[in-house]
N, C-alpha and C. Protein backbone atom coordinates (compact mmCIF):
# COMPACT_ATOMS: atom_id res chain seq x y z
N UNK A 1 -59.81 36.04 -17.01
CA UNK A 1 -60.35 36.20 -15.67
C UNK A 1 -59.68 35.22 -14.73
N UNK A 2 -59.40 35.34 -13.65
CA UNK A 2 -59.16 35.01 -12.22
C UNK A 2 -59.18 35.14 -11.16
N UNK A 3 -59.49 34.44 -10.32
CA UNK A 3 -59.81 34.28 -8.77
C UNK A 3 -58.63 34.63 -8.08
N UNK A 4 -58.71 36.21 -7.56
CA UNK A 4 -57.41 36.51 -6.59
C UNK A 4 -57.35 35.32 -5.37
N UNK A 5 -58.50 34.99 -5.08
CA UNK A 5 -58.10 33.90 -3.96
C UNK A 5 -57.42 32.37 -4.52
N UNK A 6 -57.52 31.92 -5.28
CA UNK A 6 -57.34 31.32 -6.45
C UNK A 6 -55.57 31.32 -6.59
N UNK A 7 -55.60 32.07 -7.37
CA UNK A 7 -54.66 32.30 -8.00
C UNK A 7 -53.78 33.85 -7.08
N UNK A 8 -52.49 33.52 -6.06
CA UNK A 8 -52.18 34.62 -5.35
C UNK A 8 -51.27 35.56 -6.46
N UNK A 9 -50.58 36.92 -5.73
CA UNK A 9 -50.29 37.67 -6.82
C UNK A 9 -48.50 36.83 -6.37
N UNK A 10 -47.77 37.31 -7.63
CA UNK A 10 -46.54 36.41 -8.16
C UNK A 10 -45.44 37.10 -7.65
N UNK A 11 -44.38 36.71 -6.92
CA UNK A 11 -43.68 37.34 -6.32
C UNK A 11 -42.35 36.76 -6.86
N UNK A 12 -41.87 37.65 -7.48
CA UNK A 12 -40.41 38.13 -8.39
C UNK A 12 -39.28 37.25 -7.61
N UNK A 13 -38.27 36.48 -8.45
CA UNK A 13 -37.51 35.88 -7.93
C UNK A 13 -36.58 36.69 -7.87
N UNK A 14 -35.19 36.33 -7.77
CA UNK A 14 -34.31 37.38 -7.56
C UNK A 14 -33.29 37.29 -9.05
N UNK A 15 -33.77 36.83 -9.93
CA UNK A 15 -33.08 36.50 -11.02
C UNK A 15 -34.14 37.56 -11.86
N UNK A 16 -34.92 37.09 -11.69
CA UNK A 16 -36.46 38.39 -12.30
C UNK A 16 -36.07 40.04 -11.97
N UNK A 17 -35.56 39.92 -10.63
CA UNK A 17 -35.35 41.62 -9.80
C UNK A 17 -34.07 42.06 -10.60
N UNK A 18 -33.42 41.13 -10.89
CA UNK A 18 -32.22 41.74 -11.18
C UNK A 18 -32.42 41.98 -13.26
N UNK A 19 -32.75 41.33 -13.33
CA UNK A 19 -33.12 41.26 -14.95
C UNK A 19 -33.92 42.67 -15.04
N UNK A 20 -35.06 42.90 -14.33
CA UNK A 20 -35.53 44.07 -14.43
C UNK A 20 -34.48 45.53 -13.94
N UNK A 21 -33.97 45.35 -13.19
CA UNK A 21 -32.99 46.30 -12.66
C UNK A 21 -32.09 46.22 -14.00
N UNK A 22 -31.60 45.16 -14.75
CA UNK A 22 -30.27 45.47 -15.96
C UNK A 22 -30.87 46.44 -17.14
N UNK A 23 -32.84 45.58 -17.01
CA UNK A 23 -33.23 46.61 -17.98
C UNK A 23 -33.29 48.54 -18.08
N UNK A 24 -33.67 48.49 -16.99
CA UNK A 24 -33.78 50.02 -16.28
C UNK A 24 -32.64 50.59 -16.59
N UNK A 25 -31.58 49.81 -16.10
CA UNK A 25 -30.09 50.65 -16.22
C UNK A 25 -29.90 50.85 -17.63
N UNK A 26 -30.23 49.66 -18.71
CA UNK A 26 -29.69 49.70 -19.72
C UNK A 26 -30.60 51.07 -20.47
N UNK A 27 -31.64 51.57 -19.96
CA UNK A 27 -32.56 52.07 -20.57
C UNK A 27 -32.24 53.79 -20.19
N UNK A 28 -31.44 53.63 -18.76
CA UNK A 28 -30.82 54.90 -18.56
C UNK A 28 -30.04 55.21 -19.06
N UNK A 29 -28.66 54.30 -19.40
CA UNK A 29 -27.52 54.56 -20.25
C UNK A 29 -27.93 55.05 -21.73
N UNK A 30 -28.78 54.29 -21.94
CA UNK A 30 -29.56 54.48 -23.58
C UNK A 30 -30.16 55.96 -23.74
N UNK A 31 -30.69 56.53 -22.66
CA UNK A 31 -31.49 58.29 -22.59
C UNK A 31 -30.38 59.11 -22.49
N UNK A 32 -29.16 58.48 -22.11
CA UNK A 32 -27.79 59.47 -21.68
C UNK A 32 -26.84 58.96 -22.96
N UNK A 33 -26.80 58.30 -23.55
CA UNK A 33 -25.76 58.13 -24.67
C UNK A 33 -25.09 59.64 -25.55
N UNK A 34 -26.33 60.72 -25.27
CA UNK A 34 -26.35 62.07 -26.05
C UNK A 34 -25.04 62.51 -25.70
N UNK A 35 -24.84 62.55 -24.19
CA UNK A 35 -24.23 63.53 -23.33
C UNK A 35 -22.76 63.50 -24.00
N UNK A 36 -22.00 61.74 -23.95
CA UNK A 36 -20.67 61.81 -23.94
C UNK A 36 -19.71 62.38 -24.89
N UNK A 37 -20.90 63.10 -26.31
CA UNK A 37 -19.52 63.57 -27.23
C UNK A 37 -19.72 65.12 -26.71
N UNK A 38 -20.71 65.07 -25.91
CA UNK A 38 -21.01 66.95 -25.98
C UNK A 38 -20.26 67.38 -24.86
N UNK A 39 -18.69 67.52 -24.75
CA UNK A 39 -17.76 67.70 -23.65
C UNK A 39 -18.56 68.73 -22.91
N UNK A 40 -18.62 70.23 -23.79
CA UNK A 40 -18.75 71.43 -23.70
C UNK A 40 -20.16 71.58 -22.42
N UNK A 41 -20.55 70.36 -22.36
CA UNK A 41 -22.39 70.49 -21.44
C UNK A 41 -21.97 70.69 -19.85
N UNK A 42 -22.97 72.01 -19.65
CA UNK A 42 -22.32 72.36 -18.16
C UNK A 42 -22.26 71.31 -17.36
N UNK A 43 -23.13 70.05 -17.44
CA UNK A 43 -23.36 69.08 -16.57
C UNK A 43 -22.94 67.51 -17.38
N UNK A 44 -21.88 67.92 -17.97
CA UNK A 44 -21.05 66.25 -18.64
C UNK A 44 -20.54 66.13 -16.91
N UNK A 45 -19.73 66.37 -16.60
CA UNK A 45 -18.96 65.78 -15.47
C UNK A 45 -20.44 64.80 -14.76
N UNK A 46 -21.27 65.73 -14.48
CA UNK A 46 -22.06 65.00 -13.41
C UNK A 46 -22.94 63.61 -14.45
N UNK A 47 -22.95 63.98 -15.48
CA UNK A 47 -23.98 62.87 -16.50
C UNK A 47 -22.58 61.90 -16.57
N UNK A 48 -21.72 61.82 -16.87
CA UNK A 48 -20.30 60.94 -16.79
C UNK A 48 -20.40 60.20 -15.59
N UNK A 49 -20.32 60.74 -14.28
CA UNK A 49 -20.37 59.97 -13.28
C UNK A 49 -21.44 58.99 -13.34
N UNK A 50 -22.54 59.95 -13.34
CA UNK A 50 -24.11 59.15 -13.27
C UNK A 50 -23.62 57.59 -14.23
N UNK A 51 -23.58 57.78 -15.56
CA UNK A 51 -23.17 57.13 -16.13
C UNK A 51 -22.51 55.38 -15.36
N UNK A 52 -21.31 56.04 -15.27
CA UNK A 52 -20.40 54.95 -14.00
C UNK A 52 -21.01 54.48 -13.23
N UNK A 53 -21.78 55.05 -12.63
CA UNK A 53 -22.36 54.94 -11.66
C UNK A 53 -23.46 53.42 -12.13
N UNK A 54 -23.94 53.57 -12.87
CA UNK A 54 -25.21 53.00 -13.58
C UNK A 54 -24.16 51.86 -13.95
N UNK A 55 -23.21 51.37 -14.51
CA UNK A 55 -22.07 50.64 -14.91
C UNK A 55 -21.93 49.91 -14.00
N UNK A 56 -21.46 50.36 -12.92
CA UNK A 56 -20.72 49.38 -11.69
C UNK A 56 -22.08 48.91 -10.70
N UNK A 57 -22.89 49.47 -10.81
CA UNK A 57 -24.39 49.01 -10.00
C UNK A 57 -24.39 47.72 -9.98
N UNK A 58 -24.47 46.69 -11.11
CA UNK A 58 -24.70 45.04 -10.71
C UNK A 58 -23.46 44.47 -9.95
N UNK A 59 -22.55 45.08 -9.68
CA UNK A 59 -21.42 44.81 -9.06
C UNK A 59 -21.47 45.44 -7.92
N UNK A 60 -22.12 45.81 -7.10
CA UNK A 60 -22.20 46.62 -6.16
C UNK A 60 -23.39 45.75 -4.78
N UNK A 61 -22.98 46.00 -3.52
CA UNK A 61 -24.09 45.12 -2.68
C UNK A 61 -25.21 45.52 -2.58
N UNK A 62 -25.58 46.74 -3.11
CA UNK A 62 -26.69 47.36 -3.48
C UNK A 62 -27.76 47.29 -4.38
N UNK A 63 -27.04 46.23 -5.29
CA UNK A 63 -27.81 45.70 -6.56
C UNK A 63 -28.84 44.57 -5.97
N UNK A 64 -29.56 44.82 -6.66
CA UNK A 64 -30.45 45.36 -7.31
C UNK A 64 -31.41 46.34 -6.93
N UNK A 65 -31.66 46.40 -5.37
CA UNK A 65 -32.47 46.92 -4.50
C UNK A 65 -32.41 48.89 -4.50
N UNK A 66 -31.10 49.16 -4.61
CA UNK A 66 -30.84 50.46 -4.66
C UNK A 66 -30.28 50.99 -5.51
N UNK A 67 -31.05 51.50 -6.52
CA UNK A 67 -30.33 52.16 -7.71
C UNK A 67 -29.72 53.83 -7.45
N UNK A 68 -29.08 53.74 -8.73
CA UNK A 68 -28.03 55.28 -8.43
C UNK A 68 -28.82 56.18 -8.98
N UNK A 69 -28.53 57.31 -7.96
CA UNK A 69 -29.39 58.13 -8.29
C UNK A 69 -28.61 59.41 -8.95
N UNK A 70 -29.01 59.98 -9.65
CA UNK A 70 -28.60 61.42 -11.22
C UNK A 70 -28.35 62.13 -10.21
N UNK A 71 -26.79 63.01 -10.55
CA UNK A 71 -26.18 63.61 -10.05
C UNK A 71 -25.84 65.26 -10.59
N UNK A 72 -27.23 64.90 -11.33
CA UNK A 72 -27.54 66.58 -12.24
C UNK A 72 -28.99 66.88 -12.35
């Protein structure tokens, strides 16, 4: 138990935002790992990009705040 007045709610540093954002990504790459041997899938090109996409994100000025969004 705790006193919301007490105790305020905890506001994420930016080392926290981004740690959570590597997890997410890593957790998308991990649901898409299927795609890359299955050339033949009408939508590899677009799961490939997505992919990249998800890759270059912490490198991007967009990180952490705006993630990439599936392109299938």
């Amino acid at each position: 138990y705790f006193d919301q007045e007490i105790m305020p709610d905890h506001v994420a540093t930016a080392d926290e935002l981004a740690s959570d954002a590597r997890d997410w990504r890593d957790g998308e790459l991990k649901s898409t790992d299927w795609i890359a041997p299955v050339t033949d899938h009408p939508q590899h090109s677009a799961y490939i990009a997505y992919r990249k996409k998800l890759r270059d994100w912490p490198s991007t000025s967009g990180f952490p705040a705006t993630k990439p969004t599936k392109g299938y």
